[in-house]
Protein backbone atom coordinates (compact mmCIF):
# COMPACT_ATOMS: atom_id res chain seq x y z
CA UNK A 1 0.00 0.00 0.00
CA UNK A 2 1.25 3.38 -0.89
CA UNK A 3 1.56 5.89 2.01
CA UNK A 4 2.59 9.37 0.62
CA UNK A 5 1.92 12.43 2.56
CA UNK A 6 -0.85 13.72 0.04
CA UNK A 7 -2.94 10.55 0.44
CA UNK A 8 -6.05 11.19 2.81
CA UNK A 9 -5.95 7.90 3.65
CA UNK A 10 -3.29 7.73 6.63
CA UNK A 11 -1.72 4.20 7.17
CA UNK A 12 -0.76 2.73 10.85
CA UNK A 13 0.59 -0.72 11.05
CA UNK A 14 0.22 -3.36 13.39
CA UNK A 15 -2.98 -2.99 14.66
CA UNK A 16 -28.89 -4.93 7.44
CA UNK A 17 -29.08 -2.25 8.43
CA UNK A 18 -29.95 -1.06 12.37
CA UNK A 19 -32.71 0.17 14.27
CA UNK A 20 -32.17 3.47 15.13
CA UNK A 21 -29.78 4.72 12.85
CA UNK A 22 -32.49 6.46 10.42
CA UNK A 23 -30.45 5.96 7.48
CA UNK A 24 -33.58 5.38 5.03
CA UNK A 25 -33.93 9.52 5.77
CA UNK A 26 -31.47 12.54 4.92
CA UNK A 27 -28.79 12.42 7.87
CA UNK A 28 -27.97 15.19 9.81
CA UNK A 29 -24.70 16.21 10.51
CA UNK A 30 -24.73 15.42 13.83
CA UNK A 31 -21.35 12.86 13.76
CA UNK A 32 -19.24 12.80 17.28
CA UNK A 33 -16.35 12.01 14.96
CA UNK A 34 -13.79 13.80 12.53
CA UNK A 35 -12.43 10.64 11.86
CA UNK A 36 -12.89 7.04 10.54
CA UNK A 37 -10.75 4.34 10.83
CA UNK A 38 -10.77 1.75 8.57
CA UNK A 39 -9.73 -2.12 9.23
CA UNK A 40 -7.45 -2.42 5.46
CA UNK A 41 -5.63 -6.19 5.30
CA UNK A 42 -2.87 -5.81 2.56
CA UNK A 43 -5.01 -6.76 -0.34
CA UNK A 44 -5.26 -4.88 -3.49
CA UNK A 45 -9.25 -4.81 -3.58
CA UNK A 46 -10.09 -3.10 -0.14
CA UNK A 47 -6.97 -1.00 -0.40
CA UNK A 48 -8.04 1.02 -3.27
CA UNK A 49 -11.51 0.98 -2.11
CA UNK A 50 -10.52 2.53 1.38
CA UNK A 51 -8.77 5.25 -0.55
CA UNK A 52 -11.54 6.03 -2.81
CA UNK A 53 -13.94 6.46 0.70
CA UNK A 54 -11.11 8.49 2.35
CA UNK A 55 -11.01 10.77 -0.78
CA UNK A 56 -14.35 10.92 -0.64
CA UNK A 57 -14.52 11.85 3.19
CA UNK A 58 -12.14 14.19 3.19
CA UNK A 59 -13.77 17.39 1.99
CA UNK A 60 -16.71 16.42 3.95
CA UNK A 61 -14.31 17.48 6.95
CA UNK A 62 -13.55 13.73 7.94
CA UNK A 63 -10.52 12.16 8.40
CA UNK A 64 -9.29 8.26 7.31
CA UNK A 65 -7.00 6.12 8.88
CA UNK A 66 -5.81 3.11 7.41
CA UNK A 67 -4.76 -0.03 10.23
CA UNK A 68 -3.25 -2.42 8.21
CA UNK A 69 -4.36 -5.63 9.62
CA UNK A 70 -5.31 -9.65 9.20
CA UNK A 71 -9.07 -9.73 8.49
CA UNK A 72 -9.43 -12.09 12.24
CA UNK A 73 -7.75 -9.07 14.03
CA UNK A 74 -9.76 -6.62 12.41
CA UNK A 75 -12.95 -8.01 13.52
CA UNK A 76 -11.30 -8.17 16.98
CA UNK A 77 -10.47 -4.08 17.22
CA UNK A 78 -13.97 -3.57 15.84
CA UNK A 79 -15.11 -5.52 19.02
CA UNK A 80 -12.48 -3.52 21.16
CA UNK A 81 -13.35 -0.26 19.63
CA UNK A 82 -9.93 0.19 18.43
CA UNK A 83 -10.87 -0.06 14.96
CA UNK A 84 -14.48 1.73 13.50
CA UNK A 85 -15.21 0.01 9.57
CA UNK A 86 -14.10 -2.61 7.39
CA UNK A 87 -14.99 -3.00 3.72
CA UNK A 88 -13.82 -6.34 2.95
CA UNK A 89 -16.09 -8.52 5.40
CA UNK A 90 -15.92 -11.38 3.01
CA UNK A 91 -18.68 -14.26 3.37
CA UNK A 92 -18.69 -17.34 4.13
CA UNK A 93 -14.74 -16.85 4.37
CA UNK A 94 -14.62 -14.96 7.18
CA UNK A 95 -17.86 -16.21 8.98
CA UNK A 96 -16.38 -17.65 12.21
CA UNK A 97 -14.78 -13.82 12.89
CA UNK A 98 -17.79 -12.43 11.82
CA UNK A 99 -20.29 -14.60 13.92
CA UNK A 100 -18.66 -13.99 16.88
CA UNK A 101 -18.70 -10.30 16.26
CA UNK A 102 -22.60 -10.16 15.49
CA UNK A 103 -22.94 -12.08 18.64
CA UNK A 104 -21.27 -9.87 21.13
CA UNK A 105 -23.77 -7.42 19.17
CA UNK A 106 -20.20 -5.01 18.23
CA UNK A 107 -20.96 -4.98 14.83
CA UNK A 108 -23.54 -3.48 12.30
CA UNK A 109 -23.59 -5.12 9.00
CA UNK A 110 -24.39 -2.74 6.45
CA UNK A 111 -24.14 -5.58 3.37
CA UNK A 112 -23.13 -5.86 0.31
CA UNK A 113 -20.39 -2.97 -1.12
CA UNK A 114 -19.35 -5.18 -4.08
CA UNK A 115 -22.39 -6.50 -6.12
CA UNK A 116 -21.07 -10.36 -8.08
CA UNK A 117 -18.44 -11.42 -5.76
CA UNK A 118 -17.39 -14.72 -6.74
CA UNK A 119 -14.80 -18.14 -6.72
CA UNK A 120 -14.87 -21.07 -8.45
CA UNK A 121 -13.30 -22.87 -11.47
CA UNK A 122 -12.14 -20.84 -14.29
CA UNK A 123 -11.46 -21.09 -17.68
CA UNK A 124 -9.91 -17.85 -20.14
CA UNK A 125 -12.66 -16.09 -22.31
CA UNK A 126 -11.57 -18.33 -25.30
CA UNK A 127 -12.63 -21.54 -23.79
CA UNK A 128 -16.03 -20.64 -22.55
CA UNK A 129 -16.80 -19.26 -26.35
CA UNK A 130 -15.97 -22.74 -26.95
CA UNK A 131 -18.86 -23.72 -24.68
CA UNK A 132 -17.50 -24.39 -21.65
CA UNK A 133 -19.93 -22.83 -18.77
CA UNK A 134 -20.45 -25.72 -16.24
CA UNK A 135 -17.99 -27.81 -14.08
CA UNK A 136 -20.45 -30.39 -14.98
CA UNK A 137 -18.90 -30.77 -18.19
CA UNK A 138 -15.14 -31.41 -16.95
CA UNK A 139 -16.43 -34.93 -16.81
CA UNK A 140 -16.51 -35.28 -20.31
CA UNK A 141 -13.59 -37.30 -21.26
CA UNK A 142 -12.83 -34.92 -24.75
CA UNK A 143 -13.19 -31.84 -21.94
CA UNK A 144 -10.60 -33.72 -19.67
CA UNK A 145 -8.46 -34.21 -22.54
CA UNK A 146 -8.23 -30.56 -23.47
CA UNK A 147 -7.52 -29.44 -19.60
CA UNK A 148 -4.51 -32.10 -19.91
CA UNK A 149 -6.59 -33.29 -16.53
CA UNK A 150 -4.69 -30.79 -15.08
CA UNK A 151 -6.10 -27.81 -12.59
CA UNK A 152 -3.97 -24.48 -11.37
CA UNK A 153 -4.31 -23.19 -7.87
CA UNK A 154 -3.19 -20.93 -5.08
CA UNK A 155 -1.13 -22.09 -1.92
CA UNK A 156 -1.41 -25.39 -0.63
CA UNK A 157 -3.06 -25.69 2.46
CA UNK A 158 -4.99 -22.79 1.66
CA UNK A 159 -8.85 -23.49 2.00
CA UNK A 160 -9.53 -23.40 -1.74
CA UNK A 161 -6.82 -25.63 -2.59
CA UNK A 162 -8.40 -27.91 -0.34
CA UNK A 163 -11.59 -27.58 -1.34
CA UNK A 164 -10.19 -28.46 -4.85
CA UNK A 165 -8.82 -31.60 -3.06
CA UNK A 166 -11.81 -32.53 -1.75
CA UNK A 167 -13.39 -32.16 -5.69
CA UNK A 168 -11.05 -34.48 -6.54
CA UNK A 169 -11.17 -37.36 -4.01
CA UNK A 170 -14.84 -37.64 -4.18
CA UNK A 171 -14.53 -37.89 -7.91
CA UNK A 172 -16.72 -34.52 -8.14
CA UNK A 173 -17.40 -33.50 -11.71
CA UNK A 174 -15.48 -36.45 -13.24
CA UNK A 175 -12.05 -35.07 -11.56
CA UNK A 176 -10.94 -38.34 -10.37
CA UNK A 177 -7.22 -38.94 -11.52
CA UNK A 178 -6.62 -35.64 -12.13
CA UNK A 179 -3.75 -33.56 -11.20
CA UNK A 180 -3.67 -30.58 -8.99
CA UNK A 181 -1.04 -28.23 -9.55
CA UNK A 182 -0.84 -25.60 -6.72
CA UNK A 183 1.54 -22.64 -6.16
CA UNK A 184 1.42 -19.02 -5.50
CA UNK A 185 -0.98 -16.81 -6.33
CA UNK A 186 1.62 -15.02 -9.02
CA UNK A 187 2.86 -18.98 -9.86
CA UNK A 188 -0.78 -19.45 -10.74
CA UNK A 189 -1.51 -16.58 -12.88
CA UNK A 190 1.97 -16.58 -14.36
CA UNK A 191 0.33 -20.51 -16.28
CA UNK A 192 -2.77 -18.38 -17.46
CA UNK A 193 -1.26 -16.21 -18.89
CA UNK A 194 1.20 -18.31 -20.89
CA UNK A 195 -1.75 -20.44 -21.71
CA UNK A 196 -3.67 -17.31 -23.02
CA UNK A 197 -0.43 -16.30 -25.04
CA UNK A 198 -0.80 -19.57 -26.77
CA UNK A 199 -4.75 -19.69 -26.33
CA UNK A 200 -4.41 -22.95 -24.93
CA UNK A 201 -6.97 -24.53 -22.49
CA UNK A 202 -6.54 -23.76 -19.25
CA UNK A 203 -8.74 -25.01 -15.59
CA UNK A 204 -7.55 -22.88 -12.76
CA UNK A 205 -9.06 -21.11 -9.36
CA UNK A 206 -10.04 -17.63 -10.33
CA UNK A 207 -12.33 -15.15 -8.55
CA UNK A 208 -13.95 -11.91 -9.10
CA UNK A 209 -13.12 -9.21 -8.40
CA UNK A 210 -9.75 -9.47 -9.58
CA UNK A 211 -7.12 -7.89 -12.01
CA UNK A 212 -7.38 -11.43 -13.98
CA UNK A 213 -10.75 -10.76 -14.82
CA UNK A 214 -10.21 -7.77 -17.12
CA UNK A 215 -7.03 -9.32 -18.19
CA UNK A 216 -7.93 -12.62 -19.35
CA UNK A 217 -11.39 -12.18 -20.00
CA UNK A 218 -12.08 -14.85 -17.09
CA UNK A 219 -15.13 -16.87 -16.76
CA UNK A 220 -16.10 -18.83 -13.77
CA UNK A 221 -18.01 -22.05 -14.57
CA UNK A 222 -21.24 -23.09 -12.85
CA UNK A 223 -21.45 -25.31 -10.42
CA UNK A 224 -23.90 -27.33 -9.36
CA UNK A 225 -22.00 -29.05 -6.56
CA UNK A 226 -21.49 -25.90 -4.57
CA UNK A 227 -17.01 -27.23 -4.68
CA UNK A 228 -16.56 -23.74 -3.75
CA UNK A 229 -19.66 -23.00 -1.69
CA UNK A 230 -23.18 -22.09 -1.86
CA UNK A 231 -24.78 -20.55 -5.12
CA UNK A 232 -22.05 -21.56 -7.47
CA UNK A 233 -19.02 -20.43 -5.28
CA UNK A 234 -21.27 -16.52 -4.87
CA UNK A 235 -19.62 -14.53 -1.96
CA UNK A 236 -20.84 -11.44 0.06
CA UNK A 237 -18.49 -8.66 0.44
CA UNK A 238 -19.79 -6.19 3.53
CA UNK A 239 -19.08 -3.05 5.25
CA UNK A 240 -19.00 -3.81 8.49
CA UNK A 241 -19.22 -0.99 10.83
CA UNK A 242 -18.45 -1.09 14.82
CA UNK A 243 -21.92 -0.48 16.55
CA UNK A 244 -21.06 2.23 19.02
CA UNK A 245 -19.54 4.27 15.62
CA UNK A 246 -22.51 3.64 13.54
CA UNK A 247 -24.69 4.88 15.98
CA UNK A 248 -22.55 8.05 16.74
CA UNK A 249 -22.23 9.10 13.54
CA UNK A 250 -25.41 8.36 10.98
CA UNK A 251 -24.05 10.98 8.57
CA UNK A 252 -21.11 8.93 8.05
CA UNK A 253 -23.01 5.80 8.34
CA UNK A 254 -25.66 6.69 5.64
CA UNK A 255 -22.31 6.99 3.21
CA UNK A 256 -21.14 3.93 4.52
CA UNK A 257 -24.15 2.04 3.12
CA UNK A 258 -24.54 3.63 -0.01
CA UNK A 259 -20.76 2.83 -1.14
CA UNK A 260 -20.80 -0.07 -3.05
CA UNK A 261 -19.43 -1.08 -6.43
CA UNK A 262 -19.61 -4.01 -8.94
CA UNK A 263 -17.35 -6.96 -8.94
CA UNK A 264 -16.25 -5.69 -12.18
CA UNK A 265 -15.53 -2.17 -11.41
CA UNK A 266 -13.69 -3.04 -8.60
CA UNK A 267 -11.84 -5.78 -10.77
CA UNK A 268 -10.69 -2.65 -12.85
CA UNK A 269 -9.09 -0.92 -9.93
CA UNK A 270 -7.75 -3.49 -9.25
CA UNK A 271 -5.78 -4.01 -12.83
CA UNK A 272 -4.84 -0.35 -11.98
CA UNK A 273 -3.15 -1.07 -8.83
CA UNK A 274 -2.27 -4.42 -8.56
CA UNK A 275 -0.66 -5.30 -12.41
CA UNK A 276 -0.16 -2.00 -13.83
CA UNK A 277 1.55 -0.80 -10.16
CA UNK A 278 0.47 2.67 -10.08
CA UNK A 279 -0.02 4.90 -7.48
CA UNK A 280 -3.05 3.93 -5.00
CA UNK A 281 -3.77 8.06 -4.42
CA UNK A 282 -4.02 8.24 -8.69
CA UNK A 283 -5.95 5.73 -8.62
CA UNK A 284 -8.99 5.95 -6.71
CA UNK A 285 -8.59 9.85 -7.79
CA UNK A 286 -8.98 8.97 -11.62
CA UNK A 287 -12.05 6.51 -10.49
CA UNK A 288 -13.75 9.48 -8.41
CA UNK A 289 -13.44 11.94 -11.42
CA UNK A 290 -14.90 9.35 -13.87
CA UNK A 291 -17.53 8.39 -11.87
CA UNK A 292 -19.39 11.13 -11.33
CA UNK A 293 -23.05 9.91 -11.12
CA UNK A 294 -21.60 7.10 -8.76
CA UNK A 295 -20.26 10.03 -6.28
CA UNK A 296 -23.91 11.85 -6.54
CA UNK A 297 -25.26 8.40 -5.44
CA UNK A 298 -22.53 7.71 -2.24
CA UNK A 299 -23.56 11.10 -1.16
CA UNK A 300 -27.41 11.05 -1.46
CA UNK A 301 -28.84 12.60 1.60
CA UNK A 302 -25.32 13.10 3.27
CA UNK A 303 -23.92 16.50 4.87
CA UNK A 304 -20.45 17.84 5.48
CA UNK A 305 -19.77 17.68 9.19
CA UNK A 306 -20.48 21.22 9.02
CA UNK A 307 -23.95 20.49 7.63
CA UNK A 308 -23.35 21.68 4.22
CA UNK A 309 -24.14 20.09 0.76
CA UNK A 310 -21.41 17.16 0.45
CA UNK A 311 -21.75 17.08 -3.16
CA UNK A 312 -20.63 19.90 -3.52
CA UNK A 313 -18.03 20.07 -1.70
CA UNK A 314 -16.51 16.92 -3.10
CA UNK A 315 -17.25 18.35 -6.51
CA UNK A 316 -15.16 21.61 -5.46
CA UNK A 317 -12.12 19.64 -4.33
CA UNK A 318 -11.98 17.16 -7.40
């Protein structure tokens, strides 16, 4: 993560809706806090989102802080109060951290700020033209034959490695006999993308959103047998917001719950940041500016702090 002086977004390392916070009506801008701090674990993903919000914040008279932490640790300084919001509660993943959250009642789940989260099996553009849509088909023995009975993953040991294990000892989709290949993340990718130079087929993990998605056109098969959990491998992606700070500050919450984004834009920001390696500040800067009926919708029925017209005032600083 970047961390130059003109970022808003200030990094420190090492550390439905609710009754009562009104947020179906305008807020007023009657926040107890100047500042937010966000729970950002070193993924690409929530660390351009959390700088788009904190650019977004700022002329609004807020302040962001950025506590680079695991996700587990994050939910616990939400529960401690050290920590106020986190935009990459990721479900089912992280559902032990975030059950125990919701039931020491510290937590207000504001849902979904990505729209088409999603894992599974996934083939390059060029295969699904070819018809390819459903792991179903992977038992086909011409299918099989294409794939080299071969699938790419991430880590071993990591849980979708061995749910791709699991696939394959119960013979799930036909996948008996074949071979798992697992490495990094960048070991992974670094196969598709010598298999899209050559548009050769290719079976790997992939997920959305993603820098892959944009680059190599990826498709994520359907999957009947839930390999990668419910709903075809679908995940939720939430804000999560510390109770006592939602209820403090409904101006800030009511932005809070209107942020969200598509798997797909988010994929692009992602490209941005993660493969092309520019700066994090440019950025979520260049998205803001683009985006300008997106801002108008973040900021529907929000104030300044000062109880002025937020639109405007993020319009006057970008």
């Amino acid at each position: 993560m970047c961390t130059k002086t003109r970022s808003p977004l200030t990094l420190i390392h090492g550390l439905g809706l609710v009754a009562g916070l009104a947020l179906s009506a305008p807020a007023l801008a009657t926040d107890r806090d100047d500042q937010l701090r966000l729970v950002v674990p070193p993924w690409p993903g929530v660390t351009v989102k959390s700088e788009i919000l904190a650019q977004l914040i700022t002329p609004l008279g807020y302040r962001a802080e950025a506590l680079e932490l695991s996700s587990t640790v994050g939910y616990s300084t939400l529960q401690s109060g050290d920590s106020d919001a986190f935009l990459a509660g990721w479900l089912p993943a992280q559902q032990e951290s975030y059950d125990a959250a919701m039931a020491a009642d510290a937590i207000v789940d504001l849902g979904n700020n990505v729209t088409g989260a999603r894992m599974g099996f996934a083939v390059p553009g060029y295969v699904a033209e070819a018809g390819i849509t459903d792991a179903a088909q992977l038992a086909d023995p011409e299918v099989a034959e294409h794939f080299d009975r071969t699938i790419y993953s991430i880590e071993s040991g990591s849980t979708v490695t061995d749910m791709i294990e699991g696939a394959i000892e119960n013979d799930t989709h036909g996948l008996d006999g074949w071979e798992l290949k697992a490495s990094s993340t960048p070991g992974m990718l670094s196969e598709v993308r010598a298999a899209v130079a050559e548009e050769q087929w290719i079976l790997f993990y992939g997920w959305t959103p993603h820098w892959m998605v944009p680059e190599y056109d990826v498709h994520i098969l359907d999957d009947a047998a839930n390999v990668f959990g419910a709903d075809s491998g679908r995940s939720d992606v939430k804000t999560i917001v510390a109770r006592e700070y939602a209820e403090a500050n409904p101006n800030l919450a009511r932005l809070l719950d209107q942020f969200t984004l598509s798997a797909a834009e988010q994929s692009e920001f992602i490209r941005a940041y993660s493969l092309e390696e520019r700066d994090v500040e440019d950025v979520a800067r260049e998205w803001l500016t683009a985006h300008p009926e997106r801002v108008a919708a973040f900021l529907e029925g929000v104030k300044t702090r000062d109880g002025d017209d937020a639109l405007a005032a993020v319009e006057a600083r970008l």
